[in-house]
C-alpha atoms as a PDB file:
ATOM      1  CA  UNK A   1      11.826  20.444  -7.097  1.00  0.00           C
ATOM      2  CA  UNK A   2      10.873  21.087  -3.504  1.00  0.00           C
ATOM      3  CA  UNK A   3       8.372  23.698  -4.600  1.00  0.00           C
ATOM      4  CA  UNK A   4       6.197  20.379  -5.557  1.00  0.00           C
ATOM      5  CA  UNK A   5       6.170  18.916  -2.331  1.00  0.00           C
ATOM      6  CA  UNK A   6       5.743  21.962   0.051  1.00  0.00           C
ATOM      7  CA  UNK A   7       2.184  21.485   0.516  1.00  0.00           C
ATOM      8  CA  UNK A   8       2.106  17.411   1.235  1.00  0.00           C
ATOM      9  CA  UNK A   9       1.438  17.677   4.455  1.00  0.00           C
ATOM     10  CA  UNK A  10      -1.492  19.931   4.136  1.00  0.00           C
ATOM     11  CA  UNK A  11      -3.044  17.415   1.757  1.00  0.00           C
ATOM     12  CA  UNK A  12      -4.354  15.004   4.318  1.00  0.00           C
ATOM     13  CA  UNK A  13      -7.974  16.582   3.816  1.00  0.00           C
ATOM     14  CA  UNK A  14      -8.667  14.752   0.820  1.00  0.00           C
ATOM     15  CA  UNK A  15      -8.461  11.357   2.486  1.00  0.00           C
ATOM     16  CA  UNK A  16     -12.021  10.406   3.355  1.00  0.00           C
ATOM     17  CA  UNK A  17     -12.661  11.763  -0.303  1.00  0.00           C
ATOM     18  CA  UNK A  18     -11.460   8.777  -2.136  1.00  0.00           C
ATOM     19  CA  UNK A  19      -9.226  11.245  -3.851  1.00  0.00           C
ATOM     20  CA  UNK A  20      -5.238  10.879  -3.981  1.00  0.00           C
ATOM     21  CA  UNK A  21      -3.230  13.122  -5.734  1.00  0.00           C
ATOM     22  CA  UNK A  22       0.086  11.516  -7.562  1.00  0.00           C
ATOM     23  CA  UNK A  23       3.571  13.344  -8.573  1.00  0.00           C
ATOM     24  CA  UNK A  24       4.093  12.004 -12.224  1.00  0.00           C
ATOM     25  CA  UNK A  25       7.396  10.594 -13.253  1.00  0.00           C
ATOM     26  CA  UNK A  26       9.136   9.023 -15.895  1.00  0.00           C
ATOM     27  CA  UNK A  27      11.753   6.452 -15.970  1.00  0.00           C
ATOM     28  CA  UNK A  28      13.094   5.285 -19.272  1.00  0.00           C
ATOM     29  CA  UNK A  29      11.034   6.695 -21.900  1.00  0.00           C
ATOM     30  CA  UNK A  30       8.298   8.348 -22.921  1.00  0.00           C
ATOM     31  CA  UNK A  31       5.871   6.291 -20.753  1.00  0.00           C
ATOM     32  CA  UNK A  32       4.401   8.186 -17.227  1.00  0.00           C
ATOM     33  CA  UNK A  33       4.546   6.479 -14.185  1.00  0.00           C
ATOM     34  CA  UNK A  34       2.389   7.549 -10.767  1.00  0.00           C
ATOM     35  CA  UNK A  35       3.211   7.442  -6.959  1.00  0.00           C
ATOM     36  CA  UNK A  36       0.912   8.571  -4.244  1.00  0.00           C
ATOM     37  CA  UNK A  37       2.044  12.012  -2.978  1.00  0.00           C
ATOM     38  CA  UNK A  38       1.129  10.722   0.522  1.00  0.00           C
ATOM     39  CA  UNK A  39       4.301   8.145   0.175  1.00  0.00           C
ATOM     40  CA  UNK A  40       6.929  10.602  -0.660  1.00  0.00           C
ATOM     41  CA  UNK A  41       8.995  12.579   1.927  1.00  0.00           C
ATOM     42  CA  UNK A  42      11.106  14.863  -0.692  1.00  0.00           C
ATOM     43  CA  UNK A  43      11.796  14.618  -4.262  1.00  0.00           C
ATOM     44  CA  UNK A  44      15.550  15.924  -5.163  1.00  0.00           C
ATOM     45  CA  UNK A  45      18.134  16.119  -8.022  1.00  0.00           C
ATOM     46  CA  UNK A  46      20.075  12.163  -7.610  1.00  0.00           C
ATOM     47  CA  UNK A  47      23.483  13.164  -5.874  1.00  0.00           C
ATOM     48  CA  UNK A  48      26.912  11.342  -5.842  1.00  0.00           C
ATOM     49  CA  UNK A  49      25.475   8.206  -5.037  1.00  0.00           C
ATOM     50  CA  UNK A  50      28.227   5.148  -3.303  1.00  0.00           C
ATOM     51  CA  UNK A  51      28.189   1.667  -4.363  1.00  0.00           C
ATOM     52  CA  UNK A  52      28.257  -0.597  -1.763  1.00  0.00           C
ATOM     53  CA  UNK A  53      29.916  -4.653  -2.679  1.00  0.00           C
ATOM     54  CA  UNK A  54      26.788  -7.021  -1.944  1.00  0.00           C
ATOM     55  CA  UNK A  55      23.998  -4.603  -2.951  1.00  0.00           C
ATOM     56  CA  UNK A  56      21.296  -6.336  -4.530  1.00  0.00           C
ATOM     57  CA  UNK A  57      21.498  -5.489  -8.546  1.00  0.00           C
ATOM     58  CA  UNK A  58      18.595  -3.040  -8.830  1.00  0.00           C
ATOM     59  CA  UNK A  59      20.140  -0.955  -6.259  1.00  0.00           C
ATOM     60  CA  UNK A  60      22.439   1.988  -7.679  1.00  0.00           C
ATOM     61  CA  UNK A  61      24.103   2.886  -4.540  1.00  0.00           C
ATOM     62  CA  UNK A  62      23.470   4.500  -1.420  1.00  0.00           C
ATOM     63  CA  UNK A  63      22.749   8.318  -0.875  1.00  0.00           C
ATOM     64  CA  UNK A  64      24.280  10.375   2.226  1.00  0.00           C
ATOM     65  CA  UNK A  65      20.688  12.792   2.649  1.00  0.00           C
ATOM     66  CA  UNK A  66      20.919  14.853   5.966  1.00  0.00           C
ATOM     67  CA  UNK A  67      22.600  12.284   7.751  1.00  0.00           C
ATOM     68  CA  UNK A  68      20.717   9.190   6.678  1.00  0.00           C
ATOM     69  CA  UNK A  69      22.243   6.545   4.364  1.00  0.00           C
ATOM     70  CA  UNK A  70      19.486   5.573   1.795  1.00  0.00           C
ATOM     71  CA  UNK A  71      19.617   3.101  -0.758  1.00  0.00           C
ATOM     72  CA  UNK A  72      18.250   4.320  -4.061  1.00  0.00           C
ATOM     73  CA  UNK A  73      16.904   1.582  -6.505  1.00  0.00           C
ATOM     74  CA  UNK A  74      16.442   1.936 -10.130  1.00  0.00           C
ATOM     75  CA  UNK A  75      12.760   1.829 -10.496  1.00  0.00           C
ATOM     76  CA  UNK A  76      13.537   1.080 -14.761  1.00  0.00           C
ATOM     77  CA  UNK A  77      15.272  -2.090 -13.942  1.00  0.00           C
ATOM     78  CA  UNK A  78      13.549  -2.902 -10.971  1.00  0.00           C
ATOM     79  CA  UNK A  79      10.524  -3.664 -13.568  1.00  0.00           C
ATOM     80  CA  UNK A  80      12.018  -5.121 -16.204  1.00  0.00           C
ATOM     81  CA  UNK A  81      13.313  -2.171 -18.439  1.00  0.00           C
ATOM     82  CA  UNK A  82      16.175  -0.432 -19.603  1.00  0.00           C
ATOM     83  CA  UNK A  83      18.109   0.516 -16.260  1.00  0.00           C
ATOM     84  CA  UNK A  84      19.422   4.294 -16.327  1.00  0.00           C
ATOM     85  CA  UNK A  85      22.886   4.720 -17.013  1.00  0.00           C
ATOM     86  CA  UNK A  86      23.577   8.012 -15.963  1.00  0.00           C
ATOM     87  CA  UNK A  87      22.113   9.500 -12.684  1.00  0.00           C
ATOM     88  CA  UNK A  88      23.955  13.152 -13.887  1.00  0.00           C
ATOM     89  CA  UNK A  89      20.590  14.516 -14.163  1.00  0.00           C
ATOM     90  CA  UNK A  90      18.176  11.821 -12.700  1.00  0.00           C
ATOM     91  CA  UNK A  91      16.061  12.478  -9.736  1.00  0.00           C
ATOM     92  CA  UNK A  92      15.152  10.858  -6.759  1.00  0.00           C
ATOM     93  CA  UNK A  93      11.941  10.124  -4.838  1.00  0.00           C
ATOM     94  CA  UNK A  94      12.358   9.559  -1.367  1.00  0.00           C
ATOM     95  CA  UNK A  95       9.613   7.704   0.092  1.00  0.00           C
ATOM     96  CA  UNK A  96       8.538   5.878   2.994  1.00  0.00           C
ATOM     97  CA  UNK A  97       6.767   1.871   2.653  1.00  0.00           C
ATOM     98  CA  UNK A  98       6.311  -0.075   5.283  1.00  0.00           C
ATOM     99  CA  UNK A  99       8.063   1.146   7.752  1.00  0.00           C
ATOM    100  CA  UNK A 100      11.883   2.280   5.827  1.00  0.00           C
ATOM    101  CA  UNK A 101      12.829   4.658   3.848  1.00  0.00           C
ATOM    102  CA  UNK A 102      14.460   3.856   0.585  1.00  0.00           C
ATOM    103  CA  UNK A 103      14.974   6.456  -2.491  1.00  0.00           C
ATOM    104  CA  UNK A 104      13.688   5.636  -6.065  1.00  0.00           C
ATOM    105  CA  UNK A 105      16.043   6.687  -9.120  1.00  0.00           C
ATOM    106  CA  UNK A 106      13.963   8.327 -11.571  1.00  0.00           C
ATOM    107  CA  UNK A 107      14.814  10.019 -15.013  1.00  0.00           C
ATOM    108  CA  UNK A 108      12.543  13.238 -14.399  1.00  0.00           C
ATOM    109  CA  UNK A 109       9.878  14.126 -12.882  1.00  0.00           C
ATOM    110  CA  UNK A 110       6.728  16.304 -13.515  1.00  0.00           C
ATOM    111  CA  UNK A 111       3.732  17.597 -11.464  1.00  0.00           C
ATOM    112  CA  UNK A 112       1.404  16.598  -9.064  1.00  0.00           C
ATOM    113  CA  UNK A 113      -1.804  15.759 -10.480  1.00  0.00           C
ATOM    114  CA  UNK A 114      -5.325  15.760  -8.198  1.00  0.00           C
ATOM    115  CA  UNK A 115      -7.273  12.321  -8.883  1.00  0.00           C
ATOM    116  CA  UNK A 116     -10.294  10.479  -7.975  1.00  0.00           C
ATOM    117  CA  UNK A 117      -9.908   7.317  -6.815  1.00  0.00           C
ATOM    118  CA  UNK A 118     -12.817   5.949  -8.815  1.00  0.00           C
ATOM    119  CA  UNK A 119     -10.436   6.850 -11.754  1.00  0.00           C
ATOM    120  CA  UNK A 120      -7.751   4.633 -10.957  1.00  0.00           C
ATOM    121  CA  UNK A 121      -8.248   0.900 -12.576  1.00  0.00           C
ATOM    122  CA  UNK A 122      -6.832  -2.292 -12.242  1.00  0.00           C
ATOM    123  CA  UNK A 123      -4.184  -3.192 -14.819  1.00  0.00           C
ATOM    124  CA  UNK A 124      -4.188  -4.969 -17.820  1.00  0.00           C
ATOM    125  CA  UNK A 125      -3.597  -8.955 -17.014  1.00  0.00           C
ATOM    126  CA  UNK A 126      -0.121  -9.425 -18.140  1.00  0.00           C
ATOM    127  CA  UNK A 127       3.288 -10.574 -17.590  1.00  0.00           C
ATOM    128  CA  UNK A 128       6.289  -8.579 -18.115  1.00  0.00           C
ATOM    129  CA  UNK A 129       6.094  -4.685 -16.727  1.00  0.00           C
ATOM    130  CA  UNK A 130       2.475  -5.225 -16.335  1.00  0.00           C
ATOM    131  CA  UNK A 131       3.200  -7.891 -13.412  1.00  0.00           C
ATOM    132  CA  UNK A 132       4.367  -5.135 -11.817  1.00  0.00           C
ATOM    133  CA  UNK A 133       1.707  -2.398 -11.500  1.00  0.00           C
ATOM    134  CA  UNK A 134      -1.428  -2.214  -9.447  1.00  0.00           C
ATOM    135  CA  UNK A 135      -3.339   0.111 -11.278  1.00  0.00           C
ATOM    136  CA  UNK A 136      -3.757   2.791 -14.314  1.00  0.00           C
ATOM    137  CA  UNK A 137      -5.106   5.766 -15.015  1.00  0.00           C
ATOM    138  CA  UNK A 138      -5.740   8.616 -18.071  1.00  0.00           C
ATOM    139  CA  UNK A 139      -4.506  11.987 -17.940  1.00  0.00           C
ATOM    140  CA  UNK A 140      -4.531  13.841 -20.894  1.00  0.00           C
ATOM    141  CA  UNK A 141      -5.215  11.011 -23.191  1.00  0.00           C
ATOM    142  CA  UNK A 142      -2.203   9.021 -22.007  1.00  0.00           C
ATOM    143  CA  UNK A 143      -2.446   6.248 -19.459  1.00  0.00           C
ATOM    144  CA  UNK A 144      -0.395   6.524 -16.569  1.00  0.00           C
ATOM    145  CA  UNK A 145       1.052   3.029 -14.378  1.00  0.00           C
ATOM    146  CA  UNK A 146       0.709   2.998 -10.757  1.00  0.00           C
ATOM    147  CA  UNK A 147       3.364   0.489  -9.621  1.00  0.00           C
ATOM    148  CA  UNK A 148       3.623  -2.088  -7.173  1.00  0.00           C
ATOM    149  CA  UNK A 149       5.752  -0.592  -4.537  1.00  0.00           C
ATOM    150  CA  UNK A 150       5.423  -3.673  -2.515  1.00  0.00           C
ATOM    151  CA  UNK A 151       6.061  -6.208  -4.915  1.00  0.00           C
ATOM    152  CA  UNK A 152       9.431  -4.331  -6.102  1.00  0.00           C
ATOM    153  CA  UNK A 153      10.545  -4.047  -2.498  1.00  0.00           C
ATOM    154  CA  UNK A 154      10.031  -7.833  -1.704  1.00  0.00           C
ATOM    155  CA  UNK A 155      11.699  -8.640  -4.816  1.00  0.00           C
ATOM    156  CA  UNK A 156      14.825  -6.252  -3.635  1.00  0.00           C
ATOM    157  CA  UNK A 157      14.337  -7.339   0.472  1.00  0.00           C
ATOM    158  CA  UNK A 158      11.657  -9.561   1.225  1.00  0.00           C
ATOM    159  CA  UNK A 159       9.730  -8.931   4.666  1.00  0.00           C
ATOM    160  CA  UNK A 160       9.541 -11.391   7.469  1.00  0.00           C
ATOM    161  CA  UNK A 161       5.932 -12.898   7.449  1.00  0.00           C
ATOM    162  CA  UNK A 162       6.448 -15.354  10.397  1.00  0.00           C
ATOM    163  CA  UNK A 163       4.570 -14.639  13.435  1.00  0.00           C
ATOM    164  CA  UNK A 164       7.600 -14.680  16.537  1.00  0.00           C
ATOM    165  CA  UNK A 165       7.233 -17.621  18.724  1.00  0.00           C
ATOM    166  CA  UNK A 166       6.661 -15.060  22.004  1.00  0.00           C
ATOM    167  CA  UNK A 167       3.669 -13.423  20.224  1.00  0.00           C
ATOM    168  CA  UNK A 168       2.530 -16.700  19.094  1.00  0.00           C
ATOM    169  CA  UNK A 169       2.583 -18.396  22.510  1.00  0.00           C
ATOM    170  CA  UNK A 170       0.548 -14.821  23.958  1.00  0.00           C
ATOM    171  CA  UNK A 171      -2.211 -15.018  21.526  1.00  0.00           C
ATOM    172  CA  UNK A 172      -5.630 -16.107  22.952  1.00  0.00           C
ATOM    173  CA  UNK A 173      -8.106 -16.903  20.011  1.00  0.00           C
ATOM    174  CA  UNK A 174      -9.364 -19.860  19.747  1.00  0.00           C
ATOM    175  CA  UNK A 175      -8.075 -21.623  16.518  1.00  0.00           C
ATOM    176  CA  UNK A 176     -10.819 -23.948  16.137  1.00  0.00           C
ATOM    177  CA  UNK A 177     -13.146 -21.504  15.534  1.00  0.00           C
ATOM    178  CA  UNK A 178     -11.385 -20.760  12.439  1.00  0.00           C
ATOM    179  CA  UNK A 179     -12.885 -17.671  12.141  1.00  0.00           C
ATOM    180  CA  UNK A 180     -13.686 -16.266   8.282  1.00  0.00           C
ATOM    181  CA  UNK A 181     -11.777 -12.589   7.592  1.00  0.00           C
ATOM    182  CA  UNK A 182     -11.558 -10.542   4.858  1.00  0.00           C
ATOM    183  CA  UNK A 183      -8.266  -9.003   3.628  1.00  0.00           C
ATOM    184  CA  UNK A 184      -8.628  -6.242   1.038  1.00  0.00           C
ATOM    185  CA  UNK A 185      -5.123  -5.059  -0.884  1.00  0.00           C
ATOM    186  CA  UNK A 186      -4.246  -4.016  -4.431  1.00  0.00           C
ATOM    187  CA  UNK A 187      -1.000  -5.483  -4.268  1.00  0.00           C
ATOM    188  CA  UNK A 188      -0.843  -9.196  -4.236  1.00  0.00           C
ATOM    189  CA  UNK A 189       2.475  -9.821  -2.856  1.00  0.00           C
ATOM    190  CA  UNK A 190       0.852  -7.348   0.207  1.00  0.00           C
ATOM    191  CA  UNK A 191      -2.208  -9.874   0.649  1.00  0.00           C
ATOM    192  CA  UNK A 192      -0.063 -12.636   0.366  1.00  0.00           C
ATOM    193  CA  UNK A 193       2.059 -11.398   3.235  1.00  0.00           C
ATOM    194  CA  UNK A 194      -0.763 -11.025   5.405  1.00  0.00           C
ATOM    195  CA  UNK A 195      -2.224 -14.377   4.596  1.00  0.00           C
ATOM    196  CA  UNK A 196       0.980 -16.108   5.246  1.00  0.00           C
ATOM    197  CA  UNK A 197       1.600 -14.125   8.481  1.00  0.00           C
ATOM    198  CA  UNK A 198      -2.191 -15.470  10.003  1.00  0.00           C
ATOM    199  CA  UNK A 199      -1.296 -18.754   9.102  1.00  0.00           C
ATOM    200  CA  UNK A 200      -1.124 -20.260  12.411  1.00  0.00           C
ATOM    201  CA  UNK A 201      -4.573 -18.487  13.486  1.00  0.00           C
ATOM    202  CA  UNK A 202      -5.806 -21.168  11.423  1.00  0.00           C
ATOM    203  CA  UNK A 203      -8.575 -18.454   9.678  1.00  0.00           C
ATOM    204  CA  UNK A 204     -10.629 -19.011   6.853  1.00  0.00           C
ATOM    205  CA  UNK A 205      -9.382 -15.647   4.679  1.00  0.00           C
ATOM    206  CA  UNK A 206     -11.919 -14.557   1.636  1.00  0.00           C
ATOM    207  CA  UNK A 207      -9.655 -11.581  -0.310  1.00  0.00           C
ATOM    208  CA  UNK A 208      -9.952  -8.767  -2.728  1.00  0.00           C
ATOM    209  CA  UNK A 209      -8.113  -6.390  -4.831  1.00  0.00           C
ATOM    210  CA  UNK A 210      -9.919  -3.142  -3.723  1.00  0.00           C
ATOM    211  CA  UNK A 211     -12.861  -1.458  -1.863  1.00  0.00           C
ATOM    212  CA  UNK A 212     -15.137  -1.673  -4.340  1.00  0.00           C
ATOM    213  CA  UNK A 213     -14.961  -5.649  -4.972  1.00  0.00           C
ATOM    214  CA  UNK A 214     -14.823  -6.173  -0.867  1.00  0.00           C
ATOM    215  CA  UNK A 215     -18.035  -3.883  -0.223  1.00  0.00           C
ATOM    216  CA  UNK A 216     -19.459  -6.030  -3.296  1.00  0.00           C
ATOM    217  CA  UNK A 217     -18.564  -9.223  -1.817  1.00  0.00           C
ATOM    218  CA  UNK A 218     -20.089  -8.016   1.496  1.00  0.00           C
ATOM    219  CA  UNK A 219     -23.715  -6.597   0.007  1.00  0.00           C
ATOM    220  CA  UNK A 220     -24.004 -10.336  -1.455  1.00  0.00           C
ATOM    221  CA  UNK A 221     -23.353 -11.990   1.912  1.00  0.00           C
ATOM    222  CA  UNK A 222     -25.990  -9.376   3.069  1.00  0.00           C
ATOM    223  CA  UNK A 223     -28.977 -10.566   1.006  1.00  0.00           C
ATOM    224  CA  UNK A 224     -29.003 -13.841   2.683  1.00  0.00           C
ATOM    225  CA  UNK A 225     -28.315 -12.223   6.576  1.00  0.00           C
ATOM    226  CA  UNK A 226     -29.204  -9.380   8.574  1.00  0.00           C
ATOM    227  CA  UNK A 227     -25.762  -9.156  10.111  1.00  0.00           C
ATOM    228  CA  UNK A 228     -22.444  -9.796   7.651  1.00  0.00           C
ATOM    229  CA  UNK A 229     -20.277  -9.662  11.006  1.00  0.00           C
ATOM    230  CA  UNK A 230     -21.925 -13.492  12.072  1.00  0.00           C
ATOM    231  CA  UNK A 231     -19.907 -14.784   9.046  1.00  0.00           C
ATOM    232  CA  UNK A 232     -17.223 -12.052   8.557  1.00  0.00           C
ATOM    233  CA  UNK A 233     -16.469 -10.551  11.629  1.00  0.00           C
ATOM    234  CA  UNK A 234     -13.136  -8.935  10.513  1.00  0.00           C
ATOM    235  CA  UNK A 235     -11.514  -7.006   7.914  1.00  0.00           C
ATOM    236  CA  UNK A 236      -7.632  -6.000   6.896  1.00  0.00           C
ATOM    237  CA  UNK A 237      -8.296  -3.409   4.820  1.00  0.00           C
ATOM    238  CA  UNK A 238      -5.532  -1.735   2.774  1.00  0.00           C
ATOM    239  CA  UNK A 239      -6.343   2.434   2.679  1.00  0.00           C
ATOM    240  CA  UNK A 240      -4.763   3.551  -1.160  1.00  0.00           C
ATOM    241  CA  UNK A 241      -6.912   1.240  -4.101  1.00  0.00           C
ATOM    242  CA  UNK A 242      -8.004   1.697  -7.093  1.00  0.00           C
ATOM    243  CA  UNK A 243     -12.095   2.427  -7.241  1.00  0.00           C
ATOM    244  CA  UNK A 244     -12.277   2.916  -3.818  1.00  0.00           C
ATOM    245  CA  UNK A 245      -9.824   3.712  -1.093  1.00  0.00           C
ATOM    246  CA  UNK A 246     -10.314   2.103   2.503  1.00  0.00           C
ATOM    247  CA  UNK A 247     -11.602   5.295   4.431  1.00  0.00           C
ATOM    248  CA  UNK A 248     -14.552   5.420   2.245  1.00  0.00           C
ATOM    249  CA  UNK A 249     -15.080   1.302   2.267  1.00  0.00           C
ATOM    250  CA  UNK A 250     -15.012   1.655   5.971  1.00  0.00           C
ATOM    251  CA  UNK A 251     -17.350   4.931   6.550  1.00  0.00           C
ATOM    252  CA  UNK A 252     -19.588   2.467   3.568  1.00  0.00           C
ATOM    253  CA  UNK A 253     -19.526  -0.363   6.265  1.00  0.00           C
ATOM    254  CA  UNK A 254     -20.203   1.624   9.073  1.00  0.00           C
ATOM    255  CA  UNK A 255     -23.260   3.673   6.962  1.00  0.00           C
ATOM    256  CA  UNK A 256     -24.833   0.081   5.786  1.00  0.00           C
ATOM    257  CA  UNK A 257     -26.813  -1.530   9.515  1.00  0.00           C
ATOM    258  CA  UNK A 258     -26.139  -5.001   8.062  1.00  0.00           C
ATOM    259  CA  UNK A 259     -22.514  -4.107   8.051  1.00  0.00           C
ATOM    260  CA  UNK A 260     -21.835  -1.928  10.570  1.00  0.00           C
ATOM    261  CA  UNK A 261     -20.911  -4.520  12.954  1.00  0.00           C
ATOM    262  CA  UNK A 262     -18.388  -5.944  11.031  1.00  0.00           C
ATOM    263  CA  UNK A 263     -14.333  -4.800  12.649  1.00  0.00           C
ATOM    264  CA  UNK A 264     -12.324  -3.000  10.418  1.00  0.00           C
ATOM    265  CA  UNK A 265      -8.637  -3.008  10.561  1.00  0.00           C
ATOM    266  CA  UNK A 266      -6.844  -0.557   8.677  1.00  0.00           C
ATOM    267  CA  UNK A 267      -3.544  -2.016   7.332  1.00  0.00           C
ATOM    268  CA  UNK A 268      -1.635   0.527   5.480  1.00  0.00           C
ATOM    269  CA  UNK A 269       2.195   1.604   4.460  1.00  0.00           C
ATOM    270  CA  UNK A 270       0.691   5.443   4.836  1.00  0.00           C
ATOM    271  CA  UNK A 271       2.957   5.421   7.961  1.00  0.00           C
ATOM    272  CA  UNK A 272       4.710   8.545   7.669  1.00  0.00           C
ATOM    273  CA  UNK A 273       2.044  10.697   7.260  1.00  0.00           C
ATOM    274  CA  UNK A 274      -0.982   8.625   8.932  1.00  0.00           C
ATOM    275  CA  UNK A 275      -4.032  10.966   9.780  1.00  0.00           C
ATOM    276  CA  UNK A 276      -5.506   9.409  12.818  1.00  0.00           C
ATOM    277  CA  UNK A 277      -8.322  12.048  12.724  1.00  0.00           C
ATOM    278  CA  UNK A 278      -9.728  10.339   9.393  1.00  0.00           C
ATOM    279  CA  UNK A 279      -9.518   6.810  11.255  1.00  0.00           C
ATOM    280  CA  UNK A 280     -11.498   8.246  13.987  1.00  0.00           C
ATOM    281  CA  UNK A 281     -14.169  10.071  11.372  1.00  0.00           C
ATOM    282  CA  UNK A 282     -14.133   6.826   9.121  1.00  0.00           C
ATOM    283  CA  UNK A 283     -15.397   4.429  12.222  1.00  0.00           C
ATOM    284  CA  UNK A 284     -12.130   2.328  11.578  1.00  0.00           C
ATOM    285  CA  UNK A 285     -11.510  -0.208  14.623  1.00  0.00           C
ATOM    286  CA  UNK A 286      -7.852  -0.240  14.534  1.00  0.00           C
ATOM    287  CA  UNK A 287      -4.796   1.408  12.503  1.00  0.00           C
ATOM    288  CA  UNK A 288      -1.671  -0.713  11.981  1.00  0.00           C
ATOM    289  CA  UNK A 289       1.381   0.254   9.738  1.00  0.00           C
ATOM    290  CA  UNK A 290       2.655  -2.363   7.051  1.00  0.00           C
ATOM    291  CA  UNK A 291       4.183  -4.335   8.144  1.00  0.00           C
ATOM    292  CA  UNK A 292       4.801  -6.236  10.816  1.00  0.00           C
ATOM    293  CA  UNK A 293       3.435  -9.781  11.165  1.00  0.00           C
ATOM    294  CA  UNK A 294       3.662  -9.490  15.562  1.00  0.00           C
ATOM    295  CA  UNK A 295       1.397  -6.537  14.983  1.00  0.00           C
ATOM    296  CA  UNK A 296      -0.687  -8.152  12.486  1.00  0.00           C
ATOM    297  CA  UNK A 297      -1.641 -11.045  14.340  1.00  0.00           C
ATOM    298  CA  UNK A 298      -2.477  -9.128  17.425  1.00  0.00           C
ATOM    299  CA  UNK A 299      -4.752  -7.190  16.003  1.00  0.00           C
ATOM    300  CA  UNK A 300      -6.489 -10.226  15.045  1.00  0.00           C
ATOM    301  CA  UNK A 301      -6.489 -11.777  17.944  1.00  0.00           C
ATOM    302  CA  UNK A 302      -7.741  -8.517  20.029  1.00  0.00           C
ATOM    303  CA  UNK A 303     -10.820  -8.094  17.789  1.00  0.00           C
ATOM    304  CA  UNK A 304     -11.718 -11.853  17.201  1.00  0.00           C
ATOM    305  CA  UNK A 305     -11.249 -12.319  20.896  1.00  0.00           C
ATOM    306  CA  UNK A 306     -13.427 -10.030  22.174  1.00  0.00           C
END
């Protein structure tokens, strides 16, 4: 299984593209199930995995992997389904999200499949296992479910949001100005988090689900003004969603001269394996991984301060 992931790291050139590529899984059943290759460090058979007392129920156990101690969650219960029962020949996918490494118990998995991001959709509105994706595909005449990292990890260990009272008493932008920002995401526990962590910076925060809806939302402002960045001066923009990734929404800013003047923070779990080059190329403003509200809210406050 390491043959498949040889060649991540000289994958990077198809950011920019609004192209992804995904390793294909499956958990319990016939149904596939996508991850963005850019998220996963190694894929490898599951070994002797320890349970711990305490460990939240989704969580098999935790893996010894050269030298680290990684907990490995069971993506089929995690989401509502049938958990595995046997991990004798499960894999896992180790992967990095916002800033940790955790190890996702899988029953196989497949290949690694090239994709455009115009060709990944929003899911079906739903409750149940649809709750937890946050987007689809076809291959081969089968759809395929992209799921919400984010939201299963915040289920398992939900992130601090809370801006620290040091940061809080540093920050310098004026409040009263309440200032109106865009935050762009696919996941909506991820836009959530943001909005709850710029709280206090008292901003008036317009949102949407992907690139393609946010550069929409911006062309309408545009008809009415010359420049968008009098009434949105900011925007967090996620990098990996469906229809259009945040490289190309930001090099579509920067290409558009009512636009161009608008700030454009990149906000992204892509820590790992971040290409700074493509922030550079893209005319992005500022890079910060997910997530960590301190971070968040001085990014904020550098751009809307200056």
């Amino acid at each position: 299984m390491s043959s498949i992931m040889e060649s991540v790291n000289k994958r990077t050139q198809l950011v920019g593209q609004n192209r992804l590529e995904l390793l294909l899984f499956k958990l319990n059943g016939r149904q596939r199930f996508g991850i963005n290759v850019f998220k996963v460090k190694e894929v490898l058979q599951c070994p002797p995995l320890t349970t711990l007392p305490k460990l939240n129920p989704f969580v098999k156990g935790v893996a010894h992997i050269r030298g680290a101690t990684i907990s490995v969650i069971d993506l089929s219960a995690a989401t509502g389904g049938r958990p595995l029962t046997s991990t004798e020949n499960c894999f896992i996918i180790i992967s990095e999200y916002n800033r940790s490494v955790q190890g996702f118990l899988v029953s196989s998995v497949e290949r690694i499949i090239n994709m455009n991001w115009a060709a990944i959709m929003p899911p079906p509105q739903g409750a149940g296992r649809y709750s937890y994706l946050t987007a689809v595909t076809e291959i081969e005449g089968e759809l395929v479910e992209i799921l919400d990292v984010e939201k299963i990890l915040d289920e398992i260990s939900p992130v601090k949001t809370a801006i620290s009272e040091e940061v809080n008493n540093q920050l310098t932008i004026d409040r009263e100005q309440h200032y109106h920002i865009m935050v762009i995401d696919d996941s909506a526990v991820a836009r959530k988090q943001i909005i709850r962590s710029l709280e206090s910076l008292k901003l008036q925060i317009d949102t949407a689900k992907d690139g393609r809806e946010a550069l929409d939302k911006l062309k309408s402002i545009a008809k009415e003004m010359d420049d968008v960045s009098l009434e949105i001066p900011l925007i967090i923009s996620d990098i990996e969603m469906p229809e259009m990734d945040g490289y190309t929404l930001t090099a579509e800013i920067r290409d558009d001269p009512k636009l161009k003047n608008i700030k454009v923070v990149l906000h992204t779990s892509l820590s790992g394996v971040f290409n700074q080059a493509m922030v550079q190329k893209v005319g992005a403003n500022d890079f910060i991984a997910k997530f960590n509200p301190d971070e968040l809210a001085a990014a904020v406050n550098k751009h809307l301060s200056l």
